[in-house]
C-alpha atoms as a PDB file:
ATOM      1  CA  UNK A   1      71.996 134.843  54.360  1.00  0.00           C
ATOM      2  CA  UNK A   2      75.177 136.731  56.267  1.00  0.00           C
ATOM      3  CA  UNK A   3      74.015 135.190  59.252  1.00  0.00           C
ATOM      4  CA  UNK A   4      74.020 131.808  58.033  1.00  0.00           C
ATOM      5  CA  UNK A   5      77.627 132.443  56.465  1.00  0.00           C
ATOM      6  CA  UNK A   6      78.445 133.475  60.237  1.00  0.00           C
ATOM      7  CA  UNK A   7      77.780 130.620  61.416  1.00  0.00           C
ATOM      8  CA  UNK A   8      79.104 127.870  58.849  1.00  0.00           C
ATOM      9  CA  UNK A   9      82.136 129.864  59.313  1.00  0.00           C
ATOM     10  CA  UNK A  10      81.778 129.694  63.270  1.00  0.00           C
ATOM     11  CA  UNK A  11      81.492 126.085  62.689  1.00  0.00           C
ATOM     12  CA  UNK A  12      84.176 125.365  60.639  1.00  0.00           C
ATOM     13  CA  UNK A  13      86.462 127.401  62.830  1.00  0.00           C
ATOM     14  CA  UNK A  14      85.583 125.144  65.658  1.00  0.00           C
ATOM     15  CA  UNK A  15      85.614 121.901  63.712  1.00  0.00           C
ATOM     16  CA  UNK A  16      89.216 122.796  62.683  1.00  0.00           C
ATOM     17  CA  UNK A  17      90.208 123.863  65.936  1.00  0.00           C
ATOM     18  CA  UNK A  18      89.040 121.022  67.610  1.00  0.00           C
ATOM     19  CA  UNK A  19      91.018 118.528  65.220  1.00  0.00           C
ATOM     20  CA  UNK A  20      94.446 120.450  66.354  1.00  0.00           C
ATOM     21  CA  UNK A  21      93.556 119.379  69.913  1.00  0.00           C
ATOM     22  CA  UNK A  22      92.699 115.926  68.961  1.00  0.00           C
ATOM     23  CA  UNK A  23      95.596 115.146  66.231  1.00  0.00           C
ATOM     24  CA  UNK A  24      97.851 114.579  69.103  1.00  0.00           C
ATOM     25  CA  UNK A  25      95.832 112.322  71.497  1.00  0.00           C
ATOM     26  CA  UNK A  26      94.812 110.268  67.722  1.00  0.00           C
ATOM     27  CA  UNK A  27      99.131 110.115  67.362  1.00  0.00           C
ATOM     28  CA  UNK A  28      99.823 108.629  70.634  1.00  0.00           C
ATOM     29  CA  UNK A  29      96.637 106.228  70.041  1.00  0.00           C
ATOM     30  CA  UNK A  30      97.729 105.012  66.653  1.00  0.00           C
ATOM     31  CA  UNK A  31     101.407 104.848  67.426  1.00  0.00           C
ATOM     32  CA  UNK A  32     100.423 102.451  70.903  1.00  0.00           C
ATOM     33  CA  UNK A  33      99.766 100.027  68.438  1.00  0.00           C
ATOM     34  CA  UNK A  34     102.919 100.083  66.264  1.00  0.00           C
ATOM     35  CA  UNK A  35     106.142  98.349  66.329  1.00  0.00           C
ATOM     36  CA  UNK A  36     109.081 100.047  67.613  1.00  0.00           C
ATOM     37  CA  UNK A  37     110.494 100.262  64.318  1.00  0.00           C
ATOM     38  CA  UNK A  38     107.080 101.835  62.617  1.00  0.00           C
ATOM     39  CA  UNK A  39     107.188 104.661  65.408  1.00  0.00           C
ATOM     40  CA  UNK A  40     110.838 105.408  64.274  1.00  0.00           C
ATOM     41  CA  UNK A  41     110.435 105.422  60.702  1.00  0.00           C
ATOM     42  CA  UNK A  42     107.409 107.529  60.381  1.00  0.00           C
ATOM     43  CA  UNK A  43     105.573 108.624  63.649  1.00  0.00           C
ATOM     44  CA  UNK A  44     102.543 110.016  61.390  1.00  0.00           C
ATOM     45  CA  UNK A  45     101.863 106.722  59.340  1.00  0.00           C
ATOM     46  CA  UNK A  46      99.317 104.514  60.319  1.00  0.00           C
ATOM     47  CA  UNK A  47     100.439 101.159  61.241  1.00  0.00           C
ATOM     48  CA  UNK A  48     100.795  98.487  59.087  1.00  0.00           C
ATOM     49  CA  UNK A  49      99.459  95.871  61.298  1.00  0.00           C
ATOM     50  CA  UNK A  50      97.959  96.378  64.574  1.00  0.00           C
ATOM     51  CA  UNK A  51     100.363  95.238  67.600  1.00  0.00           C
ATOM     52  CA  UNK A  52      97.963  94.752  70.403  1.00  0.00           C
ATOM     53  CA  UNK A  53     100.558  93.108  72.308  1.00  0.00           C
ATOM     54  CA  UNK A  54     101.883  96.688  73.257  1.00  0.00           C
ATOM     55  CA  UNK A  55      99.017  96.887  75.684  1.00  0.00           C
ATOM     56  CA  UNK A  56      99.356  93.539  77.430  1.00  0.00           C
ATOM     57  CA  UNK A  57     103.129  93.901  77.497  1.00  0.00           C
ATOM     58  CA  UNK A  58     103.022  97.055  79.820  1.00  0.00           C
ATOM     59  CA  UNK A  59     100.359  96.903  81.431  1.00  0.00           C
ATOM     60  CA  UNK A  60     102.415  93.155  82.926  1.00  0.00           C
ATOM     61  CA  UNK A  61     105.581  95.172  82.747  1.00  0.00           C
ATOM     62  CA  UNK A  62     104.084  98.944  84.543  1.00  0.00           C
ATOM     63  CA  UNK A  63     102.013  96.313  87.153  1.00  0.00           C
ATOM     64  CA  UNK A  64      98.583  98.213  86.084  1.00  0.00           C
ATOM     65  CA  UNK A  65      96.150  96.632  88.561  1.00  0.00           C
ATOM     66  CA  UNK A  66      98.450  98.195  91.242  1.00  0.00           C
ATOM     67  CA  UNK A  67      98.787 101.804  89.848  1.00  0.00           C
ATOM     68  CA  UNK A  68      95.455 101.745  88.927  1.00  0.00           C
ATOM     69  CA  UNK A  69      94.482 101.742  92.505  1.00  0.00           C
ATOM     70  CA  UNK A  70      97.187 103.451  93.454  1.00  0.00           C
ATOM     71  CA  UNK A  71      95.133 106.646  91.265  1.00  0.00           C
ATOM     72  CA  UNK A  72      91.909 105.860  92.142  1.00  0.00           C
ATOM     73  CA  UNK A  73      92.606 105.986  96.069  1.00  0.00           C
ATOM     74  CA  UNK A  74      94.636 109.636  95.373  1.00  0.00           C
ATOM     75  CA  UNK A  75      91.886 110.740  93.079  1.00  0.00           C
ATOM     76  CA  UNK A  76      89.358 109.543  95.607  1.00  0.00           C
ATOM     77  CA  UNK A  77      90.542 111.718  98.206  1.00  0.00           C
ATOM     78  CA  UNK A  78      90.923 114.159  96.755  1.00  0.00           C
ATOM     79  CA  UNK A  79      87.733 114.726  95.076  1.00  0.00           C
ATOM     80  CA  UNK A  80      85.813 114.091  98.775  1.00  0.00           C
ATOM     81  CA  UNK A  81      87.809 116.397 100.505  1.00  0.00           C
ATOM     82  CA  UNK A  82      87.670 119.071  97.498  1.00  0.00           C
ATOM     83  CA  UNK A  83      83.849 118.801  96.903  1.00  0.00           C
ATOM     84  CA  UNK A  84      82.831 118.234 100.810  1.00  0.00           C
ATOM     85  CA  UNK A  85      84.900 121.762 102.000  1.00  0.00           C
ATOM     86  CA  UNK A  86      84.767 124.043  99.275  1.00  0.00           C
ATOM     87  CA  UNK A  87      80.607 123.488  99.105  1.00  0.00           C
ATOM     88  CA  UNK A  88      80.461 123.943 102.811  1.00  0.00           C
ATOM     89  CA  UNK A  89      83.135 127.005 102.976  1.00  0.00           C
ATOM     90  CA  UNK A  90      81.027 128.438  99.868  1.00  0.00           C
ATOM     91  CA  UNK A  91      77.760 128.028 102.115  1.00  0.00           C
ATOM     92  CA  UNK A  92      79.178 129.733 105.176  1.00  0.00           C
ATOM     93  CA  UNK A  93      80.772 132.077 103.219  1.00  0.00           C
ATOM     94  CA  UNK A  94      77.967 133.282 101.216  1.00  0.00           C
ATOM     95  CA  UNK A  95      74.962 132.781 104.043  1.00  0.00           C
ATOM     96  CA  UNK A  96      76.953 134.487 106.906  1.00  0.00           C
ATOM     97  CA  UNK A  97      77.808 138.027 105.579  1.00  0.00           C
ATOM     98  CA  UNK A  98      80.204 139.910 107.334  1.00  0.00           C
ATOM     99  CA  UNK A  99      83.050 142.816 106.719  1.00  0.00           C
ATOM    100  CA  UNK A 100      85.444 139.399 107.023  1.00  0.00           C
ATOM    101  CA  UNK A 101      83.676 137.266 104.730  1.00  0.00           C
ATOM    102  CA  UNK A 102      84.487 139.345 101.772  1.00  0.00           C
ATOM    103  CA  UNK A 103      88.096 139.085 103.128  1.00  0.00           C
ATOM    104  CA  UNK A 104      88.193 135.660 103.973  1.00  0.00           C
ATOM    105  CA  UNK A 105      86.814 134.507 100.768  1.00  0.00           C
ATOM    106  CA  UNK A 106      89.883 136.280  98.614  1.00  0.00           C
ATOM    107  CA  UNK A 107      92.156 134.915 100.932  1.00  0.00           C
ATOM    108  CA  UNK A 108      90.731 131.349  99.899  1.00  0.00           C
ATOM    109  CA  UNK A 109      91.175 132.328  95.860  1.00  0.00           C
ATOM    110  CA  UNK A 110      93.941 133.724  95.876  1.00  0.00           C
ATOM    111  CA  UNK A 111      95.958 130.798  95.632  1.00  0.00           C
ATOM    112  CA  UNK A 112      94.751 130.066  91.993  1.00  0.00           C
ATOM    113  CA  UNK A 113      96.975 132.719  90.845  1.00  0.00           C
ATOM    114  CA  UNK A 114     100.450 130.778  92.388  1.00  0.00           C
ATOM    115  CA  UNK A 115     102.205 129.258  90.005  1.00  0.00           C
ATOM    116  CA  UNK A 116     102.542 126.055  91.423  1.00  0.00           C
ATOM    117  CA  UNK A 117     106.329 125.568  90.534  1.00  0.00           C
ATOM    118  CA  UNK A 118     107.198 128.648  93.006  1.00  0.00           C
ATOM    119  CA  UNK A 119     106.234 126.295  96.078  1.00  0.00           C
ATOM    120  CA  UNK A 120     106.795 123.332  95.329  1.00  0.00           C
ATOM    121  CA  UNK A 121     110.525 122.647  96.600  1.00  0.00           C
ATOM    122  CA  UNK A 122     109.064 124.461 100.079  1.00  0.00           C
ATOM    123  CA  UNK A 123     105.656 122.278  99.899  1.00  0.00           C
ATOM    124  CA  UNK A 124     108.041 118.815  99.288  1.00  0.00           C
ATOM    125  CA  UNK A 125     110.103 120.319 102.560  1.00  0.00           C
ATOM    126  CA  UNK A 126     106.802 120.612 104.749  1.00  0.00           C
ATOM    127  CA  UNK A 127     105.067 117.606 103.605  1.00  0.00           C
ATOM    128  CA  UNK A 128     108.198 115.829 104.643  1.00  0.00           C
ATOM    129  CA  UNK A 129     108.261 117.061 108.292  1.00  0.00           C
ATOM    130  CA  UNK A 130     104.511 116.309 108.363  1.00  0.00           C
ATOM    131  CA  UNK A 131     104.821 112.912 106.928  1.00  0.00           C
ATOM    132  CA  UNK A 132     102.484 113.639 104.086  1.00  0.00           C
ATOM    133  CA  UNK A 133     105.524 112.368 101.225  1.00  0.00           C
ATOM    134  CA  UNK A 134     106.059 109.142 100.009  1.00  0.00           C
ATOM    135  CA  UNK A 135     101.907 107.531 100.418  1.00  0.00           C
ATOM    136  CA  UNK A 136      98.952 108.088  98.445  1.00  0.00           C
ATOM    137  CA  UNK A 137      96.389 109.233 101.342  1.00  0.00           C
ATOM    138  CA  UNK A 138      99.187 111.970 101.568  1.00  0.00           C
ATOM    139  CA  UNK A 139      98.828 112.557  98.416  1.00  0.00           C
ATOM    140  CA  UNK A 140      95.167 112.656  97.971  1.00  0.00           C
ATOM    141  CA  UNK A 141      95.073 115.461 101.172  1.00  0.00           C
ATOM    142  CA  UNK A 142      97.720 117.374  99.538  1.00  0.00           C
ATOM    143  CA  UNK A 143      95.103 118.047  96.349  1.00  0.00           C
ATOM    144  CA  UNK A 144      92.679 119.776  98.907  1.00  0.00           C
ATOM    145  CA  UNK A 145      95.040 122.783  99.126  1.00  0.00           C
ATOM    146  CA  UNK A 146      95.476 123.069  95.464  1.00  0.00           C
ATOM    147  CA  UNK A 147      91.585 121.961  94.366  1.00  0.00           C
ATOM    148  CA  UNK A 148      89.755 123.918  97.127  1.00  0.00           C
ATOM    149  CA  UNK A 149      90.600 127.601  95.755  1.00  0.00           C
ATOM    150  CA  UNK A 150      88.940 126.561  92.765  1.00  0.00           C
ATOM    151  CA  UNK A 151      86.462 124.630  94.310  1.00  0.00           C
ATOM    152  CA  UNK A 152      84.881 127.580  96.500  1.00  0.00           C
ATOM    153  CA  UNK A 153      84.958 129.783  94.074  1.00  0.00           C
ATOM    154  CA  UNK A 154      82.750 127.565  91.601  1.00  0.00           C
ATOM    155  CA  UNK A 155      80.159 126.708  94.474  1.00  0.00           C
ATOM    156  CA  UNK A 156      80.173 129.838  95.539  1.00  0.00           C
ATOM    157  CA  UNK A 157      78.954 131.604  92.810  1.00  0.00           C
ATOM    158  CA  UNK A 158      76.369 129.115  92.210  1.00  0.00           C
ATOM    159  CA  UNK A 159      75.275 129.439  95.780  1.00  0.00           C
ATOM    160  CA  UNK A 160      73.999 132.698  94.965  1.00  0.00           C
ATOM    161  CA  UNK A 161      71.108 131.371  93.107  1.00  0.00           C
ATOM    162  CA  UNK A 162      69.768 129.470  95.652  1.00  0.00           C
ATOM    163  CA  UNK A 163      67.419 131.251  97.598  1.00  0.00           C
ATOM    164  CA  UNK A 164      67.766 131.961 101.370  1.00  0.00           C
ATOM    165  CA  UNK A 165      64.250 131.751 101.827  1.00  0.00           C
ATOM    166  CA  UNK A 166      65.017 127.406 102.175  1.00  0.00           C
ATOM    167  CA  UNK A 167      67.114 128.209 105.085  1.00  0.00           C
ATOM    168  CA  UNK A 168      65.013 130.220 106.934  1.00  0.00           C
ATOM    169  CA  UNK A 169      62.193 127.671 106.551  1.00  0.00           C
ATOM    170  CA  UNK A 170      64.582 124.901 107.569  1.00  0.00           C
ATOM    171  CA  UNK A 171      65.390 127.065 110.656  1.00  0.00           C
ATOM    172  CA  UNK A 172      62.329 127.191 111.959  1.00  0.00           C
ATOM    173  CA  UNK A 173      61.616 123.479 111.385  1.00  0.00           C
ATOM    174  CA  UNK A 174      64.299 123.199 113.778  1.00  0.00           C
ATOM    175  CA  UNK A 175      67.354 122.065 111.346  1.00  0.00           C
ATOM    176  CA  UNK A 176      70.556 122.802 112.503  1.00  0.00           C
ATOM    177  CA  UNK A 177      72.867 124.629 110.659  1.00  0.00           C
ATOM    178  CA  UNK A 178      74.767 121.183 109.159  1.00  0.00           C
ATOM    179  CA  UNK A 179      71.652 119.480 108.808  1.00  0.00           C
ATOM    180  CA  UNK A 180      70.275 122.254 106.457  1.00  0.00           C
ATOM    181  CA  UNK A 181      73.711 122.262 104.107  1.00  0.00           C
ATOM    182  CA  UNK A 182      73.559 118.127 104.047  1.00  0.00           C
ATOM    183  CA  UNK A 183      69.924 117.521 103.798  1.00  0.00           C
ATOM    184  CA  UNK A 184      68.923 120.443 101.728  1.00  0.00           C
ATOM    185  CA  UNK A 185      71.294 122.733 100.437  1.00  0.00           C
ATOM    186  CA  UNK A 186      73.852 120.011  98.775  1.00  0.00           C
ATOM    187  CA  UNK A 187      71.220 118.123  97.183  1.00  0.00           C
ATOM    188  CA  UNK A 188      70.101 121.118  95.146  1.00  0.00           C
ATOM    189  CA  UNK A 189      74.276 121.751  94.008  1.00  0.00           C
ATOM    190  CA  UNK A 190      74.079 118.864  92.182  1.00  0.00           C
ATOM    191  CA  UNK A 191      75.190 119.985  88.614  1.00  0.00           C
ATOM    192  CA  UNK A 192      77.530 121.971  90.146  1.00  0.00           C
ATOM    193  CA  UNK A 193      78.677 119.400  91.833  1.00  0.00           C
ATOM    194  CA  UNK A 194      79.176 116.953  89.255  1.00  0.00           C
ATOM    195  CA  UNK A 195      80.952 119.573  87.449  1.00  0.00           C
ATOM    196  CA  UNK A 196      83.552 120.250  90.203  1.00  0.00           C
ATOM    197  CA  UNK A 197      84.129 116.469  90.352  1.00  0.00           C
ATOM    198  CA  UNK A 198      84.643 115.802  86.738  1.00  0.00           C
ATOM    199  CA  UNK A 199      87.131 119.223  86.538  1.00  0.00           C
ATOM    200  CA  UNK A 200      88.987 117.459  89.349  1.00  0.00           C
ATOM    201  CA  UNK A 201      89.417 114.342  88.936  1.00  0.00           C
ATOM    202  CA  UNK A 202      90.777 114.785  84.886  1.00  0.00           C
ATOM    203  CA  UNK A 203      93.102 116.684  86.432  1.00  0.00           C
ATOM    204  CA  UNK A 204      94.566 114.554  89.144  1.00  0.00           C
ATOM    205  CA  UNK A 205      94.063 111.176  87.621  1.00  0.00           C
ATOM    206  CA  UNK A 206      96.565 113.156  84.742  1.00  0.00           C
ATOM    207  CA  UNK A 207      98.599 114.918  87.028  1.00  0.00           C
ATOM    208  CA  UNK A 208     102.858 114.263  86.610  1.00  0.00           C
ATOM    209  CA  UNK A 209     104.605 117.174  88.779  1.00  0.00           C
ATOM    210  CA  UNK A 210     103.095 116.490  92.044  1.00  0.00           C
ATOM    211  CA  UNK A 211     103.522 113.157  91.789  1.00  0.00           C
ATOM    212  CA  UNK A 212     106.701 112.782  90.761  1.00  0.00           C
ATOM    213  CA  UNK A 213     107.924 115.059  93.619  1.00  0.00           C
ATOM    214  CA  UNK A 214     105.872 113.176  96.332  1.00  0.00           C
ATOM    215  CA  UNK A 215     105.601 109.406  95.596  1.00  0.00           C
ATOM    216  CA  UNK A 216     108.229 108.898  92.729  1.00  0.00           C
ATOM    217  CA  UNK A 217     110.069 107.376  95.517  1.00  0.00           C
ATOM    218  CA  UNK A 218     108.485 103.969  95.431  1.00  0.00           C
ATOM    219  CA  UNK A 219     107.146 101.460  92.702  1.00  0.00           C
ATOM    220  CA  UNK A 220     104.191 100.851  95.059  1.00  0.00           C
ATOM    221  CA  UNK A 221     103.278 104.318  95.506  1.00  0.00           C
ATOM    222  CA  UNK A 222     103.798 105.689  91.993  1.00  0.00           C
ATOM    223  CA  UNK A 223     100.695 107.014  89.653  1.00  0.00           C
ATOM    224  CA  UNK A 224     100.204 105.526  86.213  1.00  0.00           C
ATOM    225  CA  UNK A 225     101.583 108.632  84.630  1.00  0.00           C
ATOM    226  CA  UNK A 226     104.440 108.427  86.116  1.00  0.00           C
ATOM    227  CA  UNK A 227     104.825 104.879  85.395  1.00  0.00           C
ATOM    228  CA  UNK A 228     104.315 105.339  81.849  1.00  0.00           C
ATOM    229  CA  UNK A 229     107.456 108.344  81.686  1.00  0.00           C
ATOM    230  CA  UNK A 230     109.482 105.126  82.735  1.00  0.00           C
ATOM    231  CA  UNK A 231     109.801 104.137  79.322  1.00  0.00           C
ATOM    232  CA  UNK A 232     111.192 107.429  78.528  1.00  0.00           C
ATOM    233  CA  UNK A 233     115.363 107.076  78.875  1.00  0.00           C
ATOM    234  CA  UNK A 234     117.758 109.286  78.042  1.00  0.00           C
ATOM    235  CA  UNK A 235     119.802 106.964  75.690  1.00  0.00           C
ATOM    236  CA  UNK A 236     116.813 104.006  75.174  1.00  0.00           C
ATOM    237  CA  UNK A 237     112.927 104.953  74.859  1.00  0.00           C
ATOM    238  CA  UNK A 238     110.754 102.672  74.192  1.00  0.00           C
ATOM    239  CA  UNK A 239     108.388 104.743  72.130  1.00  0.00           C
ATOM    240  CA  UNK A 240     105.881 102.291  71.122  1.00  0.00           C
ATOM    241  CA  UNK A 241     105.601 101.261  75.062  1.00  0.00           C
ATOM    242  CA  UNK A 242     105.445 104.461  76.161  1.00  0.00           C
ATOM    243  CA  UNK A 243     102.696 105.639  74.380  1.00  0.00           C
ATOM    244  CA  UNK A 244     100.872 102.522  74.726  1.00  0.00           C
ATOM    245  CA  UNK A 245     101.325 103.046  78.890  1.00  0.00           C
ATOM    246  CA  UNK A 246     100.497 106.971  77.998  1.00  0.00           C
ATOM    247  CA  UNK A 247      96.601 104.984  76.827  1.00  0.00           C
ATOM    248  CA  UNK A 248      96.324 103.125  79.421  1.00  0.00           C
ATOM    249  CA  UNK A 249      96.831 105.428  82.160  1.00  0.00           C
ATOM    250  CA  UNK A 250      94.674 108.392  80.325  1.00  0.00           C
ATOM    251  CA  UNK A 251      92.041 106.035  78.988  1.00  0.00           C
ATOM    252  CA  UNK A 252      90.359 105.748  82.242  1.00  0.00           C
ATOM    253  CA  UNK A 253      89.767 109.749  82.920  1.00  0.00           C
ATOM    254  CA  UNK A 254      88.806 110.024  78.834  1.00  0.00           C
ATOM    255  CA  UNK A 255      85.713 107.399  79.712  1.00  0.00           C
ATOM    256  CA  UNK A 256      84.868 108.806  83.172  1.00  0.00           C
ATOM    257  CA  UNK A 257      84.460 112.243  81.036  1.00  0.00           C
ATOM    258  CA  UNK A 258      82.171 111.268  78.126  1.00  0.00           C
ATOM    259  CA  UNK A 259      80.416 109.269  80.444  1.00  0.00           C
ATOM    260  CA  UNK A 260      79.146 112.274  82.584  1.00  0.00           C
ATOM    261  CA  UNK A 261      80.094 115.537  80.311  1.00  0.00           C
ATOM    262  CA  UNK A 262      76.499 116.292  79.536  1.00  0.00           C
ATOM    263  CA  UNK A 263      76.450 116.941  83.516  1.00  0.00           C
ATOM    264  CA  UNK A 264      79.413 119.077  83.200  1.00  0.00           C
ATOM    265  CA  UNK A 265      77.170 121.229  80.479  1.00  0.00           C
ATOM    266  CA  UNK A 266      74.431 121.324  82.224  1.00  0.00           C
ATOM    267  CA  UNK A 267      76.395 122.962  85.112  1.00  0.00           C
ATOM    268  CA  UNK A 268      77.783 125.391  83.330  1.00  0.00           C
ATOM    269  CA  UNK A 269      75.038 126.699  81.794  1.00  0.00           C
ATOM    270  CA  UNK A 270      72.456 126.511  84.820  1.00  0.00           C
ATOM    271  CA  UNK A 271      75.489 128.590  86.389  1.00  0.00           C
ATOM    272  CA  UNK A 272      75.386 130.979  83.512  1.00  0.00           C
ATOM    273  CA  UNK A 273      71.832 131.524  83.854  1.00  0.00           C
ATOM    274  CA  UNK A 274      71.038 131.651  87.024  1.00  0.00           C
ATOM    275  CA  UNK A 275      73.353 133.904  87.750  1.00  0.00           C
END
């Protein structure tokens, strides 16, 4: 009976917790369908009438098709050059032992505990001399610094589970070292994997900061969070606009999540107990 009170109380901890998270994201849903004047009276109402011609107003006015593939190109990149060299660093890192690799692999982690805003007027200065400012293939390559930390040290903890035993057998069937990671290794890091990708791209299909500091420059090259904080002005914000662009440019990410978070789960929890 005390257990079962445990629980129901577990529950409704985590039923009430979760609604915190979610009032907000609900807010900015309901109030993308408002009138400006609705969103000004009482943020927290629900709207009278439904004014679906927020959404086909910005997304004319932000050029969506354009920033939409503006995001997906950055994400893109990102993710493949995340996924393809913190699996293969994890790999090396965990097959080929040595008194460096222990080294090496905390010099690869250790970036995860930078704040990011104590570089970033020095990382704008480089990228500039490099030409990596101002495009969205920039862009996309300067994720791999920030994603691969993490990256590595997800893969390579799940690396451990796999036994070395395939290697050795894919040795002597005369695999190369590359041809063992593609063809065999990879394959079997698929929930991992997914996981990694998911993590990723939510956060740079949502990411403002970098952005703003690297292709704010531009209407061409700007992200569709950044497009939406357009109709944010210091004297004149179009509220109702702004959270309607706010949808539209998180929307995307929200679907690519519930679409593929029972892979996420499943990573997580092969990780936990495997390891």
């Amino acid at each position: 009976m005390r257990r079962n009170v445990s629980i129901l109380l577990l529950e409704a901890v985590m039923i009430v917790t979760g609604l915190i998270f979610i009032y907000p994201v609900f807010l900015m849903f309901m109030n993308s369908l408002k009138s400006f004047s609705e969103v000004v009276v009482n943020v927290i109402a629900l709207p009278k009438s439904l004014e679906w011609v927020n959404l086909t107003t910005v997304i004319e006015k932000m050029n969506y098709s354009k920033l939409f593939f503006n995001n997906v190109i950055i994400t893109s990149i990102g993710i493949v050059g995340i996924v393809l060299f913190s699996s293969s660093a994890a790999y090396i890192l965990d097959r080929r032992k040595s008194r460096y690799t222990k080294f090496i692999y905390a010099l690869i982690i250790t970036p995860m505990l930078i704040p990011f805003q104590t570089i970033m007027i020095t990382l704008l200065k480089v990228m500039n001399v490099v030409h990596l400012s101002g495009s969205t293939w920039g862009l996309g390559i300067q994720y791999w610094g920030f994603g691969i930390p993490m990256g590595t040290f997800i893969f390579f903890n799940f690396m451990k589970t796999i036994p070395k035993d395939i290697d050795e057998s894919a040795l002597m069937d005369g695999a190369s070292t590359l041809r063992t990671f593609f063809s065999i290794i990879l394959p079997l890091l698929k929930t991992v994997t997914v996981t990694v990708i998911v993590l990723d791209v939510m956060w740079i299909w949502n990411d403002f900061l970098l952005p703003l500091l690297m292709v704010n420059r531009s209407p061409d090259t700007k992200t569709l969070v950044l497009s939406a904080y357009a109709f944010v002005g210091q004297f004149n914000t179009q509220w109702h606009y702004a959270m309607a662009a706010m949808v539209l440019a998180v929307l995307p990410s929200i679907i690519f999540f519930i679409l593929l978070q029972k892979y996420v789960v499943d990573g997580v929890v092969a990780g936990a107990v495997k390891g």
